[in-house]
PDB file of N, CA and C in Angstrom:
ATOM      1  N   UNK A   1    -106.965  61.323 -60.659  1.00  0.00           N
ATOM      2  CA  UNK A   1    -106.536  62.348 -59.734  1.00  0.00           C
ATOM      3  C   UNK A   1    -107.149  63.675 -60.162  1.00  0.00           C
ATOM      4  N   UNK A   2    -107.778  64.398 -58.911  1.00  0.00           N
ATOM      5  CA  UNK A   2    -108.383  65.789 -59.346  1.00  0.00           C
ATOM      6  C   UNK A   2    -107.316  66.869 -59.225  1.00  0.00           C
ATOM      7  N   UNK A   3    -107.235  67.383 -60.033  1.00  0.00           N
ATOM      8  CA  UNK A   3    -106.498  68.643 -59.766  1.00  0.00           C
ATOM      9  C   UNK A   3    -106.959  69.740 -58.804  1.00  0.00           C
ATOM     10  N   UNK A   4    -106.433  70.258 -58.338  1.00  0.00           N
ATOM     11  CA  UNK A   4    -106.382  71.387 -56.981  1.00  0.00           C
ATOM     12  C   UNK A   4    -105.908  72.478 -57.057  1.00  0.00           C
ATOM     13  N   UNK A   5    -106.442  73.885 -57.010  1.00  0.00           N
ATOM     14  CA  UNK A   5    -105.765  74.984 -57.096  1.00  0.00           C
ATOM     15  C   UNK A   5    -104.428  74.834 -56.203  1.00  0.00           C
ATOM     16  N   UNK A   6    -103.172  75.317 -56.844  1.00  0.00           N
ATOM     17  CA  UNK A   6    -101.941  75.455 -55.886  1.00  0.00           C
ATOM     18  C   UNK A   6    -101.924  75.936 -54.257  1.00  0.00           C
ATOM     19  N   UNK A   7    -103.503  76.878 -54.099  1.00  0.00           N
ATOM     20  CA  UNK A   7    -103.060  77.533 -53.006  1.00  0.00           C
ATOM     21  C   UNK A   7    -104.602  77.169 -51.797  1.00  0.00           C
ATOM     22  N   UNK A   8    -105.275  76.265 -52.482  1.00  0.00           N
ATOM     23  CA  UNK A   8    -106.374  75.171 -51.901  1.00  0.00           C
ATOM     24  C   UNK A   8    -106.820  74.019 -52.027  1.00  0.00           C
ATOM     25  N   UNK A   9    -107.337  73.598 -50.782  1.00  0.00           N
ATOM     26  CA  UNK A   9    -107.750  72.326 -51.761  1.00  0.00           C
ATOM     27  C   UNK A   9    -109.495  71.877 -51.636  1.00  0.00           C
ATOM     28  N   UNK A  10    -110.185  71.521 -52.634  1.00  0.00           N
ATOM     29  CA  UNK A  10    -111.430  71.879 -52.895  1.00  0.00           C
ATOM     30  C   UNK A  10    -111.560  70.375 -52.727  1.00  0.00           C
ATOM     31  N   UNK A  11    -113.176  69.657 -52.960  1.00  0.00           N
ATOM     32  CA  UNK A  11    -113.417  68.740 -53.228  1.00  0.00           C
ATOM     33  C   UNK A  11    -114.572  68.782 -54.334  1.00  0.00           C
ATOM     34  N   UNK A  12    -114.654  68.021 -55.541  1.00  0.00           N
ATOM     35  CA  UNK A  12    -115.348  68.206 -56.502  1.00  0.00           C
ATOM     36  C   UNK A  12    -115.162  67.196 -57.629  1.00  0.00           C
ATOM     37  N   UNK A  13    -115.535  66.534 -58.078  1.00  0.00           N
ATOM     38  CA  UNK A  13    -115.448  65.474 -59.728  1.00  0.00           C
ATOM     39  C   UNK A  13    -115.756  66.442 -60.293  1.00  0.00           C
ATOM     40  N   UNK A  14    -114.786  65.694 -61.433  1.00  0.00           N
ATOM     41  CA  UNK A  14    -114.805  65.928 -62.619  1.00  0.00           C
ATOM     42  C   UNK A  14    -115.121  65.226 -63.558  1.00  0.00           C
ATOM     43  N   UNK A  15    -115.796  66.129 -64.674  1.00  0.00           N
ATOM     44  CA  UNK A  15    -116.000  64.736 -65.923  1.00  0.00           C
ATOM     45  C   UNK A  15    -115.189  65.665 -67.267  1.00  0.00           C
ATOM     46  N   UNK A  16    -114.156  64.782 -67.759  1.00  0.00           N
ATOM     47  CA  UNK A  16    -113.501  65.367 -68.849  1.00  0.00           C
ATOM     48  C   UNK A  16    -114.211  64.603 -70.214  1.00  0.00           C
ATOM     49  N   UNK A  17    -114.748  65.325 -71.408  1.00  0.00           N
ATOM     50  CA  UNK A  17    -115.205  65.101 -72.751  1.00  0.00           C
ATOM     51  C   UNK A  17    -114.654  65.359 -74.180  1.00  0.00           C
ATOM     52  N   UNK A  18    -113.846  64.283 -74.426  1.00  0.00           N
ATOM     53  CA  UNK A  18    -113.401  64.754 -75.926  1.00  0.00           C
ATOM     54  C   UNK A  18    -114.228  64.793 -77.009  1.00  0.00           C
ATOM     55  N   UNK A  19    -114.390  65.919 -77.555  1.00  0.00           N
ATOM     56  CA  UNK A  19    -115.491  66.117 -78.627  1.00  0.00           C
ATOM     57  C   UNK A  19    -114.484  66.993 -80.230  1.00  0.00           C
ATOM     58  N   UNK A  20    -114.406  66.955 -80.605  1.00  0.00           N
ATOM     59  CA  UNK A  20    -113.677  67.273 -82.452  1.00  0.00           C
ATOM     60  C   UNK A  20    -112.469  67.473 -82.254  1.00  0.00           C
ATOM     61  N   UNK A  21    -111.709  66.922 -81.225  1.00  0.00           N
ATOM     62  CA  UNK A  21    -110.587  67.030 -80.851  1.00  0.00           C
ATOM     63  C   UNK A  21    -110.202  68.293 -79.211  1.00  0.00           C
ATOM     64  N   UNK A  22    -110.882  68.194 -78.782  1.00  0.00           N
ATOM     65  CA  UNK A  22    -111.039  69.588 -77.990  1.00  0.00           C
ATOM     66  C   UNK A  22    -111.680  69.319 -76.638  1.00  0.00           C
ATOM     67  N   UNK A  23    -110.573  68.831 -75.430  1.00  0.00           N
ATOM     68  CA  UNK A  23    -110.997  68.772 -74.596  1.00  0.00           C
ATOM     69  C   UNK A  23    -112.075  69.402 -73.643  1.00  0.00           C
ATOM     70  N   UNK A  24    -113.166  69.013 -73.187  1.00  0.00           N
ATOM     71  CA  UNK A  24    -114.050  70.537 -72.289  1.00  0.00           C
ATOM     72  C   UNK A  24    -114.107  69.393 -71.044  1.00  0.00           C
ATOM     73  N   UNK A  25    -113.809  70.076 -69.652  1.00  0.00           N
ATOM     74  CA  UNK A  25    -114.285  69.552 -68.368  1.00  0.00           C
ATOM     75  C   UNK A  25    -114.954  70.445 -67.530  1.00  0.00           C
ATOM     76  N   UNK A  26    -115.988  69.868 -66.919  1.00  0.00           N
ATOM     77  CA  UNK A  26    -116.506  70.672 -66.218  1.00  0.00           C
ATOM     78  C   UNK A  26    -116.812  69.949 -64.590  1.00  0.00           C
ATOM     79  N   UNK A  27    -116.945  70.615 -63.568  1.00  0.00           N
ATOM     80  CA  UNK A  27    -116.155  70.289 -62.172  1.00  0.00           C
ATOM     81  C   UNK A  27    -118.279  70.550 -61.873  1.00  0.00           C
ATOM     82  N   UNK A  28    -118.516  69.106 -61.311  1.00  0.00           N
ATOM     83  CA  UNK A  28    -119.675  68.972 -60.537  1.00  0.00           C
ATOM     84  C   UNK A  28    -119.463  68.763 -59.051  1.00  0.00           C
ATOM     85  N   UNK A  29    -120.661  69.739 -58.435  1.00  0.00           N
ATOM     86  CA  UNK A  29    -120.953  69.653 -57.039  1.00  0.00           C
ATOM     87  C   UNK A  29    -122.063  69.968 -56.431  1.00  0.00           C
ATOM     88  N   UNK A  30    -122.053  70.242 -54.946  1.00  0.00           N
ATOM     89  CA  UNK A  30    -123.425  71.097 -54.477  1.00  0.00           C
ATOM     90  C   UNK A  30    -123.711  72.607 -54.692  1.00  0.00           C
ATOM     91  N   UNK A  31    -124.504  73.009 -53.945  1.00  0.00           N
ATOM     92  CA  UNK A  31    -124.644  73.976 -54.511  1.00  0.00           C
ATOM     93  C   UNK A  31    -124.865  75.083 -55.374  1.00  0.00           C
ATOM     94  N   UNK A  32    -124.894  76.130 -55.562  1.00  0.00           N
ATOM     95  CA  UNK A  32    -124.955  76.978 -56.944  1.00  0.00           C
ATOM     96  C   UNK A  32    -123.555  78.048 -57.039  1.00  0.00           C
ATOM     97  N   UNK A  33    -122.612  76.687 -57.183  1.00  0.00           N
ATOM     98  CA  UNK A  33    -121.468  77.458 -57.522  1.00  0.00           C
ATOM     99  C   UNK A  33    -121.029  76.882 -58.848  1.00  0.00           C
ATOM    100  N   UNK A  34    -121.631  78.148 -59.849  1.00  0.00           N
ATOM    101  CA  UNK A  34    -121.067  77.504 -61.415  1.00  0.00           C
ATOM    102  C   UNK A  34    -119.579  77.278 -61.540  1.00  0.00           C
ATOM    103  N   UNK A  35    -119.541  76.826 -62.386  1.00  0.00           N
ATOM    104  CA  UNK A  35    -118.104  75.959 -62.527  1.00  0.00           C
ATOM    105  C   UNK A  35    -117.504  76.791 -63.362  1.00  0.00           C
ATOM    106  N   UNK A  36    -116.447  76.604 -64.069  1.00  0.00           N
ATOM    107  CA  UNK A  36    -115.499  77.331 -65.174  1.00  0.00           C
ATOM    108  C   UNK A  36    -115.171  75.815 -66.153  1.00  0.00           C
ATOM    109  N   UNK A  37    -115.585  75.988 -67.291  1.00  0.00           N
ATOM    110  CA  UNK A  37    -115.358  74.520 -68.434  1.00  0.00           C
ATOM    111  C   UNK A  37    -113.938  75.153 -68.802  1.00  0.00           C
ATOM    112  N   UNK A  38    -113.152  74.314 -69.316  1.00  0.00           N
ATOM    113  CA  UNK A  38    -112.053  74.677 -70.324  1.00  0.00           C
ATOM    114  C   UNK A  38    -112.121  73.837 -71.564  1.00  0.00           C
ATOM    115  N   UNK A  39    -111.207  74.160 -72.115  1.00  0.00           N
ATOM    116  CA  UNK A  39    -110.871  73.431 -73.282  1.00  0.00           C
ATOM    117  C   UNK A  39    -109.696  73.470 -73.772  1.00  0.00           C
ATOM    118  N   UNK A  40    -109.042  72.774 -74.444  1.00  0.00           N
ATOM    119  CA  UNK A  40    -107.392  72.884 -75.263  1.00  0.00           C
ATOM    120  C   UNK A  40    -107.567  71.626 -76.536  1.00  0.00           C
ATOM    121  N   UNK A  41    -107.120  72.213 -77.650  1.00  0.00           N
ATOM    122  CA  UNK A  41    -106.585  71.650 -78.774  1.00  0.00           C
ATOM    123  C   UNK A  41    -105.142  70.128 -77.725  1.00  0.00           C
ATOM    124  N   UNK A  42    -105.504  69.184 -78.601  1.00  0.00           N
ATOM    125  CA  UNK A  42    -104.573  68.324 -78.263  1.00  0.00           C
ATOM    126  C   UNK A  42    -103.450  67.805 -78.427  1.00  0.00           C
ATOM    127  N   UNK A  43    -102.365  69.222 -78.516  1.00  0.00           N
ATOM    128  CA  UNK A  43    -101.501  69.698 -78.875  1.00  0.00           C
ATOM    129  C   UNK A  43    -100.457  67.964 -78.133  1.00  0.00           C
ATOM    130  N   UNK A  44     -99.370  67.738 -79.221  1.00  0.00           N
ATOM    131  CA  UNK A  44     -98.431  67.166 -78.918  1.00  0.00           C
ATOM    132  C   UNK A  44     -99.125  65.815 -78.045  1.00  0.00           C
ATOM    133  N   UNK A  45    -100.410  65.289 -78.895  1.00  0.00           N
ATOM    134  CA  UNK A  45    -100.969  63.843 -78.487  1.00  0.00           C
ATOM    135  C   UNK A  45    -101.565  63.599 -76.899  1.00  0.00           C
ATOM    136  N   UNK A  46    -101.618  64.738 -76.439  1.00  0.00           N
ATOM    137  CA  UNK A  46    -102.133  64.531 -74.506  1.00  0.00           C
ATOM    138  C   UNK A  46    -103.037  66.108 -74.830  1.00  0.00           C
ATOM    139  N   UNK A  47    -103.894  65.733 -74.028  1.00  0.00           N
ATOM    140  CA  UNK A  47    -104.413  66.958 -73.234  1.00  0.00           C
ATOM    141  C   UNK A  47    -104.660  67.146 -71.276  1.00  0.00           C
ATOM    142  N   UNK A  48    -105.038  67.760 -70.538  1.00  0.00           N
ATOM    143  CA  UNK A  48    -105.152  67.525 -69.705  1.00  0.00           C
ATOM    144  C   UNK A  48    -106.018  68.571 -68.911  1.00  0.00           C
ATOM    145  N   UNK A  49    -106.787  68.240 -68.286  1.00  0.00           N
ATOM    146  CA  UNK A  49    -107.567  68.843 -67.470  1.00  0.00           C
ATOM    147  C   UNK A  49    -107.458  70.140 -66.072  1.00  0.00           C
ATOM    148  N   UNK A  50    -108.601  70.873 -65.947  1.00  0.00           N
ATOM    149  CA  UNK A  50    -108.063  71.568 -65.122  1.00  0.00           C
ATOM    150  C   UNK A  50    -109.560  72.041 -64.464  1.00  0.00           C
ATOM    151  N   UNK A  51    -109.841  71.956 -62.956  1.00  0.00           N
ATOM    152  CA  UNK A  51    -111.083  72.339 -61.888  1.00  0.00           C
ATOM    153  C   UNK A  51    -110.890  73.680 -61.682  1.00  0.00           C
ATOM    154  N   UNK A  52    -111.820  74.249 -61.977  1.00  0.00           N
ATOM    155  CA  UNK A  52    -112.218  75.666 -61.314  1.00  0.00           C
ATOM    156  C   UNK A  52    -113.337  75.805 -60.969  1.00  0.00           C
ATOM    157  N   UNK A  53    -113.861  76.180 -59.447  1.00  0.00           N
ATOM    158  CA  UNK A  53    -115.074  76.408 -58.963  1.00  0.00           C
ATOM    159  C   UNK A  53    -115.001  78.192 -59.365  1.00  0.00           C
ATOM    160  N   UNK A  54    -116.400  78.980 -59.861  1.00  0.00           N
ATOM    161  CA  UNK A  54    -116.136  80.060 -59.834  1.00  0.00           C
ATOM    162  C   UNK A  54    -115.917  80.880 -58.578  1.00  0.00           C
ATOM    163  N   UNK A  55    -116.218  79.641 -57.090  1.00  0.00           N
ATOM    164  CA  UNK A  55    -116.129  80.651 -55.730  1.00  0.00           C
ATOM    165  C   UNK A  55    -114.461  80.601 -55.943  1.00  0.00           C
ATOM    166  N   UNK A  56    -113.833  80.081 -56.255  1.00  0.00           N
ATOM    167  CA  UNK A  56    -112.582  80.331 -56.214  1.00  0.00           C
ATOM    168  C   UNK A  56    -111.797  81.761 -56.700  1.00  0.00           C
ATOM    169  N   UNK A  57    -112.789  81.639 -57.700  1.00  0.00           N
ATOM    170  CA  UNK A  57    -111.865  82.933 -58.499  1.00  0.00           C
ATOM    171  C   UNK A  57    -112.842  84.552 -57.755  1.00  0.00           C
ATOM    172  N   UNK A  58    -113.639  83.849 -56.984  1.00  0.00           N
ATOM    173  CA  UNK A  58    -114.083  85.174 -56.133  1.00  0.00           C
ATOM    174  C   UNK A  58    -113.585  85.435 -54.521  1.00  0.00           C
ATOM    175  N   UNK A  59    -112.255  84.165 -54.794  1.00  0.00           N
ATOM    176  CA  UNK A  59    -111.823  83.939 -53.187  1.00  0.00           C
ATOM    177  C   UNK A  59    -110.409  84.811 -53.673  1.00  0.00           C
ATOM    178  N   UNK A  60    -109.971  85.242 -55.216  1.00  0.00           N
ATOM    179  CA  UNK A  60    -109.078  85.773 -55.133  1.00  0.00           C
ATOM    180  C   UNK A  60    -108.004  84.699 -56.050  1.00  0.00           C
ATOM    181  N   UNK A  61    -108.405  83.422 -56.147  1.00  0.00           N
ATOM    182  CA  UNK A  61    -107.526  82.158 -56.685  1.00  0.00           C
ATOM    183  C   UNK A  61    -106.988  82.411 -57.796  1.00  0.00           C
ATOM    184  N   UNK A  62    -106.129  82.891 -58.232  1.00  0.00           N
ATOM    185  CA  UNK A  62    -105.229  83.069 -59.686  1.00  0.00           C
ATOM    186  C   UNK A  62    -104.286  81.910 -60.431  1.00  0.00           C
ATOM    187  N   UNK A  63    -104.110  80.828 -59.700  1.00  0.00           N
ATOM    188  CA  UNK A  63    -103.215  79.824 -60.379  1.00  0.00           C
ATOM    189  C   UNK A  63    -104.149  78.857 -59.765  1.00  0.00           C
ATOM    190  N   UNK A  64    -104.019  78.087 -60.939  1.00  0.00           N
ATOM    191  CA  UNK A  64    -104.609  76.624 -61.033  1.00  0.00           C
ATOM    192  C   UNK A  64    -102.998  75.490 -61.820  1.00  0.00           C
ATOM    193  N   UNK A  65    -103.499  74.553 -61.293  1.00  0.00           N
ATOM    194  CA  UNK A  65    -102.795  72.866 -61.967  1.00  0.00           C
ATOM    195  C   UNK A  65    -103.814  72.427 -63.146  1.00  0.00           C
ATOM    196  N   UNK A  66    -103.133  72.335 -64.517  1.00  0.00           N
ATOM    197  CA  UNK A  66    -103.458  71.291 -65.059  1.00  0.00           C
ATOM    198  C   UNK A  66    -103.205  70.378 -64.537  1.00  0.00           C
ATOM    199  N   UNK A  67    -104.078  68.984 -64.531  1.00  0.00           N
ATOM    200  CA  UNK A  67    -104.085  67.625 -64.593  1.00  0.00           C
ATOM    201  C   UNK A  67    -102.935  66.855 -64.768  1.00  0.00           C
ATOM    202  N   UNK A  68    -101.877  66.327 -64.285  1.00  0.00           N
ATOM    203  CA  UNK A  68    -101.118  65.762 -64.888  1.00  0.00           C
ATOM    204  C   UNK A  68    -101.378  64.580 -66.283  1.00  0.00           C
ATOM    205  N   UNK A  69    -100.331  64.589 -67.056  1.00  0.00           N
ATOM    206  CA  UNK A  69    -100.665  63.888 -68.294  1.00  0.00           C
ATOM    207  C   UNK A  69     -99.355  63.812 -69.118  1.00  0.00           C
ATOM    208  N   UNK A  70     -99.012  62.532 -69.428  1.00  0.00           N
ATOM    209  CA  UNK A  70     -98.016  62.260 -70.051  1.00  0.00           C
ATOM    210  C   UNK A  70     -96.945  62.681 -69.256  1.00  0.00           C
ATOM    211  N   UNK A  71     -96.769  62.154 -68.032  1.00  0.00           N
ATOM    212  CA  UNK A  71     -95.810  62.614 -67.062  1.00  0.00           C
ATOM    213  C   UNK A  71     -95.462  63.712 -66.559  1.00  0.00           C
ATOM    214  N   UNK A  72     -96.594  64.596 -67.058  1.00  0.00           N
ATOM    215  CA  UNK A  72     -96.069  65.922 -66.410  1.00  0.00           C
ATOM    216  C   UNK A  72     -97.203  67.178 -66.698  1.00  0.00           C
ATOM    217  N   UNK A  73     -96.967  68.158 -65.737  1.00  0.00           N
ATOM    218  CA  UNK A  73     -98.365  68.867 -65.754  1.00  0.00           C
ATOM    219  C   UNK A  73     -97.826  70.481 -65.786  1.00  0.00           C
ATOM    220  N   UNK A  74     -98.884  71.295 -65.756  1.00  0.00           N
ATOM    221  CA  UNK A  74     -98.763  72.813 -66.360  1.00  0.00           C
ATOM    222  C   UNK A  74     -99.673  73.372 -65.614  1.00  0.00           C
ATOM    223  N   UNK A  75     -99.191  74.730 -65.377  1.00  0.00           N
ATOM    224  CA  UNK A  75     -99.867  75.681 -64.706  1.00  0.00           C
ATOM    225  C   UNK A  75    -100.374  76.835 -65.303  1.00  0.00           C
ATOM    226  N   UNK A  76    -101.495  77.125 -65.091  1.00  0.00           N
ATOM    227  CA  UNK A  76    -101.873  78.448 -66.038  1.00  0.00           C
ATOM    228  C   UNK A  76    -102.355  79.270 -64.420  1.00  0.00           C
ATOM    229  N   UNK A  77    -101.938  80.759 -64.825  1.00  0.00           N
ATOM    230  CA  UNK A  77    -101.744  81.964 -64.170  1.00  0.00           C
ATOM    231  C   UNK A  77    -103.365  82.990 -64.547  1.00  0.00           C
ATOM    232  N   UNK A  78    -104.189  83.384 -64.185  1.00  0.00           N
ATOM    233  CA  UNK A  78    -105.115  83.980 -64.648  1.00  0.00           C
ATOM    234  C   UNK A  78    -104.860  85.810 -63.965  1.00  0.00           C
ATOM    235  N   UNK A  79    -104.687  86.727 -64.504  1.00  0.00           N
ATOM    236  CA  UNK A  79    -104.688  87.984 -64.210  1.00  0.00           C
ATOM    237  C   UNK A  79    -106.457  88.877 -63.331  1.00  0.00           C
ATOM    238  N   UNK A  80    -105.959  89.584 -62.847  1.00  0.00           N
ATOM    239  CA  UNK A  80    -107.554  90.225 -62.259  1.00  0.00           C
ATOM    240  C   UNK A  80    -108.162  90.159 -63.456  1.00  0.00           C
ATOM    241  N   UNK A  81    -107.563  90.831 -64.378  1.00  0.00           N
ATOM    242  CA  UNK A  81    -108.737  91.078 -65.854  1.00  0.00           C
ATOM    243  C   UNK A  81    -109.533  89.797 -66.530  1.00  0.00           C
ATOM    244  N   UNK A  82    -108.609  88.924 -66.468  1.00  0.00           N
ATOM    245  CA  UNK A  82    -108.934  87.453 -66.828  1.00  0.00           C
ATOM    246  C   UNK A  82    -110.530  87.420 -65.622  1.00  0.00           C
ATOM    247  N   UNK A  83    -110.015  87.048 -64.234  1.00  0.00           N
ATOM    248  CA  UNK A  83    -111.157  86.564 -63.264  1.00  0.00           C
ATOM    249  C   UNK A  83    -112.128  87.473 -63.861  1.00  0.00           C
ATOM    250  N   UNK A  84    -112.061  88.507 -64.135  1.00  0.00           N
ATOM    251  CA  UNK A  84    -113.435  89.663 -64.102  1.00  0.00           C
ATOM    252  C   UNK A  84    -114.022  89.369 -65.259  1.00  0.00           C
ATOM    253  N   UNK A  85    -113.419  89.050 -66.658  1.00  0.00           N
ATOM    254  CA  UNK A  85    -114.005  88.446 -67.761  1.00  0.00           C
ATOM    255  C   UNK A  85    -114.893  87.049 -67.547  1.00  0.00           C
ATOM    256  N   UNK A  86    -114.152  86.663 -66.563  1.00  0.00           N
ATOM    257  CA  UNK A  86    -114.948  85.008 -66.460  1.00  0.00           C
ATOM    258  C   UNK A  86    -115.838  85.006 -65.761  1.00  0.00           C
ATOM    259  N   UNK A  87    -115.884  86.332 -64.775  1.00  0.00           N
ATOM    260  CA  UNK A  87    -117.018  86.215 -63.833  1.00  0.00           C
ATOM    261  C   UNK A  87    -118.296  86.979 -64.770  1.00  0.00           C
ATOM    262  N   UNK A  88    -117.606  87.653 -65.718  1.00  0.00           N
ATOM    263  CA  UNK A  88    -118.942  88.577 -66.518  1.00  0.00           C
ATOM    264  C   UNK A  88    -119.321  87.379 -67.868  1.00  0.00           C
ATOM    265  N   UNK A  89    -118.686  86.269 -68.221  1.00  0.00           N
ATOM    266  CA  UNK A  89    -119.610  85.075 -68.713  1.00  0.00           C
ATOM    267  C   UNK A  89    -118.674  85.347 -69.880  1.00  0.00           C
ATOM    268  N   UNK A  90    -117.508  85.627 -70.248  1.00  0.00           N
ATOM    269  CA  UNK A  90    -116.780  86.049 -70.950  1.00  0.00           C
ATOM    270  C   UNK A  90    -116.041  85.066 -71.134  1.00  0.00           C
ATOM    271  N   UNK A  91    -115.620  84.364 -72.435  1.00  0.00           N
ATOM    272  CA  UNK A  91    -114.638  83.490 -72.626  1.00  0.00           C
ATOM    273  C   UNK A  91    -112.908  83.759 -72.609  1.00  0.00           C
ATOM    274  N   UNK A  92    -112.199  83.702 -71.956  1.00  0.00           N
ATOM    275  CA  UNK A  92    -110.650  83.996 -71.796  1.00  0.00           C
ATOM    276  C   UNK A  92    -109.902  82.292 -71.746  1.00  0.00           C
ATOM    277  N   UNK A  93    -108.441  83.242 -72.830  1.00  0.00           N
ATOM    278  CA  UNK A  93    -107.791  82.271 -73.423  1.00  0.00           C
ATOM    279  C   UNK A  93    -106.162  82.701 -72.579  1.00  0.00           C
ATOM    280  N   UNK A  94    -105.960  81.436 -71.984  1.00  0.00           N
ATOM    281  CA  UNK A  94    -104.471  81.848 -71.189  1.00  0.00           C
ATOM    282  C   UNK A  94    -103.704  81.031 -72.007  1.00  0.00           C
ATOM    283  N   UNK A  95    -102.041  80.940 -71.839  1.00  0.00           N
ATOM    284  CA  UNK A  95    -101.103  80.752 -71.897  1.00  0.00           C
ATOM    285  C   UNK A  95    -101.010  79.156 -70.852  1.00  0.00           C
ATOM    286  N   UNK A  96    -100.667  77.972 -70.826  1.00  0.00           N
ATOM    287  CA  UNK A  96    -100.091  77.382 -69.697  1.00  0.00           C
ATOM    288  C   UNK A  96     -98.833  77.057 -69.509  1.00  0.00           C
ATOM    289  N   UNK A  97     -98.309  77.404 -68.338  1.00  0.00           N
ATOM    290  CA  UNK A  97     -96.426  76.996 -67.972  1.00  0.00           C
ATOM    291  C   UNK A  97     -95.382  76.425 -69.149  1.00  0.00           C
ATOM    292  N   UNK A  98     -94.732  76.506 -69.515  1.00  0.00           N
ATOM    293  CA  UNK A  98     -93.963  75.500 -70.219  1.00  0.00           C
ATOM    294  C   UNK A  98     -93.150  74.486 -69.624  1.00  0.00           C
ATOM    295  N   UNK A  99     -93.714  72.908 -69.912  1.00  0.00           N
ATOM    296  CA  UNK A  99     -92.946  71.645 -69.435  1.00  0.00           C
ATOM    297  C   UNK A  99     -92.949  70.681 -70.371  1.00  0.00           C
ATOM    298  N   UNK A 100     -91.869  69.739 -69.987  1.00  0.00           N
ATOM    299  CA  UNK A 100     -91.734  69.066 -71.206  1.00  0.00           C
ATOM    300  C   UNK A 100     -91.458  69.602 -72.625  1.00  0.00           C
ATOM    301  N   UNK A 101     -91.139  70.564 -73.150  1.00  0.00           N
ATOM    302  CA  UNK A 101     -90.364  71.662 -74.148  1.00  0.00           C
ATOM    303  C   UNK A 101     -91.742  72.161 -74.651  1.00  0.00           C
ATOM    304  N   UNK A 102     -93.198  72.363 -74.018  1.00  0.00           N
ATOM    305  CA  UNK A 102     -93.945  72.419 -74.259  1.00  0.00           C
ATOM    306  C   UNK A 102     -94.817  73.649 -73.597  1.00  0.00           C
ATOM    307  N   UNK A 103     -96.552  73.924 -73.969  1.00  0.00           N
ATOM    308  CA  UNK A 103     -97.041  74.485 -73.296  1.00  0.00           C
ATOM    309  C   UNK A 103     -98.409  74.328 -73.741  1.00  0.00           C
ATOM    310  N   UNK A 104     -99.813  74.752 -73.512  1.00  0.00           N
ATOM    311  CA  UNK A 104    -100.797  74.720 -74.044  1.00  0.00           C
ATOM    312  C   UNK A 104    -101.464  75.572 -74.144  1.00  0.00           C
ATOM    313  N   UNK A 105    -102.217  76.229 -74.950  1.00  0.00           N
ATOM    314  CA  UNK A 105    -103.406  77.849 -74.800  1.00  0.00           C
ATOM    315  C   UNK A 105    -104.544  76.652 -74.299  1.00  0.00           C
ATOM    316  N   UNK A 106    -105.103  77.242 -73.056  1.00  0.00           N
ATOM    317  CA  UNK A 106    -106.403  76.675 -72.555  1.00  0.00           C
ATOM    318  C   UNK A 106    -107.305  77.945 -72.565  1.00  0.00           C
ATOM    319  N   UNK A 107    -108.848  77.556 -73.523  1.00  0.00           N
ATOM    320  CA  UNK A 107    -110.003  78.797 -73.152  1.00  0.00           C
ATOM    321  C   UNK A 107    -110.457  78.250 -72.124  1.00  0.00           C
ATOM    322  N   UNK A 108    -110.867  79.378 -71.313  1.00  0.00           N
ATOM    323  CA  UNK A 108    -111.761  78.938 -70.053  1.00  0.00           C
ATOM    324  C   UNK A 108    -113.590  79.753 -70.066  1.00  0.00           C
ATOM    325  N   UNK A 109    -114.300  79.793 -69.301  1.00  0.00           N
ATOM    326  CA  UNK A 109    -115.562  79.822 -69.442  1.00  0.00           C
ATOM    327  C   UNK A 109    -116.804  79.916 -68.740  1.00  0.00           C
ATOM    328  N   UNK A 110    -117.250  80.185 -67.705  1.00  0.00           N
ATOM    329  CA  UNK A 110    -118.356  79.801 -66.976  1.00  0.00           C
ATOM    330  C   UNK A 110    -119.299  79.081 -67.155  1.00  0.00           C
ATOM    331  N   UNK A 111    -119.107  77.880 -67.047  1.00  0.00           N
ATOM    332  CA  UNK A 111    -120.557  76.577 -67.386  1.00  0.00           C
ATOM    333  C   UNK A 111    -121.726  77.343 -67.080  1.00  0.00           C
ATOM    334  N   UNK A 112    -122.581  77.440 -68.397  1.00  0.00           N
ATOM    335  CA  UNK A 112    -123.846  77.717 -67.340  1.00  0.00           C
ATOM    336  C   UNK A 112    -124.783  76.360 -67.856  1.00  0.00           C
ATOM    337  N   UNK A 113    -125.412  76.964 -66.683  1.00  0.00           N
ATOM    338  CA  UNK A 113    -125.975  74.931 -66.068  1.00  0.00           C
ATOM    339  C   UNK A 113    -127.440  75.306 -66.457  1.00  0.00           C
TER     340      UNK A 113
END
């Protein structure tokens, strides 16, 4: 299942890569709309994924879905300052929702291709 911004819905694969413990996915499609990679430490045995096209975050898109995983999924909130860092190639580190007595720091990123 792809995850979908809360307030659209996109179409796009994903390919998620565990590498030294540290999830990175990055969201393939047409076009030349770079993507946003993330990553998270695999806090509490799950990690889970999350799609960001960067036209999104120039459509204004501030909340995204993690992936569901281990029954349950998280939302991370991105601020204007956040989008403007990511659009200037800047790495930003959010906070995600707390579920399951839990939460995750995800960095995010602009793939460049």
């Amino acid at each position: 299942m792809l995850f979908q911004p809360l307030h659209a819905i996109r179409s796009a694969t994903c390919l998620a890569l565990c590498i030294s413990g540290l999830l990175f996915s990055t969201c393939t499609g047409s076009g030349d709309d770079p993507r946003i990679q993330s990553s998270m430490t695999a806090e509490y045995a799950h990690r889970h994924v999350v799609a960001i096209r960067y036209r999104q975050l120039q459509s204004g898109l501030r909340t995204f879905l993690l992936e569901e995983n281990a029954g349950h999924n998280h939302i991370i909130e991105l601020t204007l300052e956040d989008a403007g860092l990511l659009e200037l190639g800047f790495p930003v580190i959010v906070e995600s929702s707390t579920n399951a007595l839990h939460s995750h720091q995800v960095m995010l990123q602009k793939f460049q291709l």
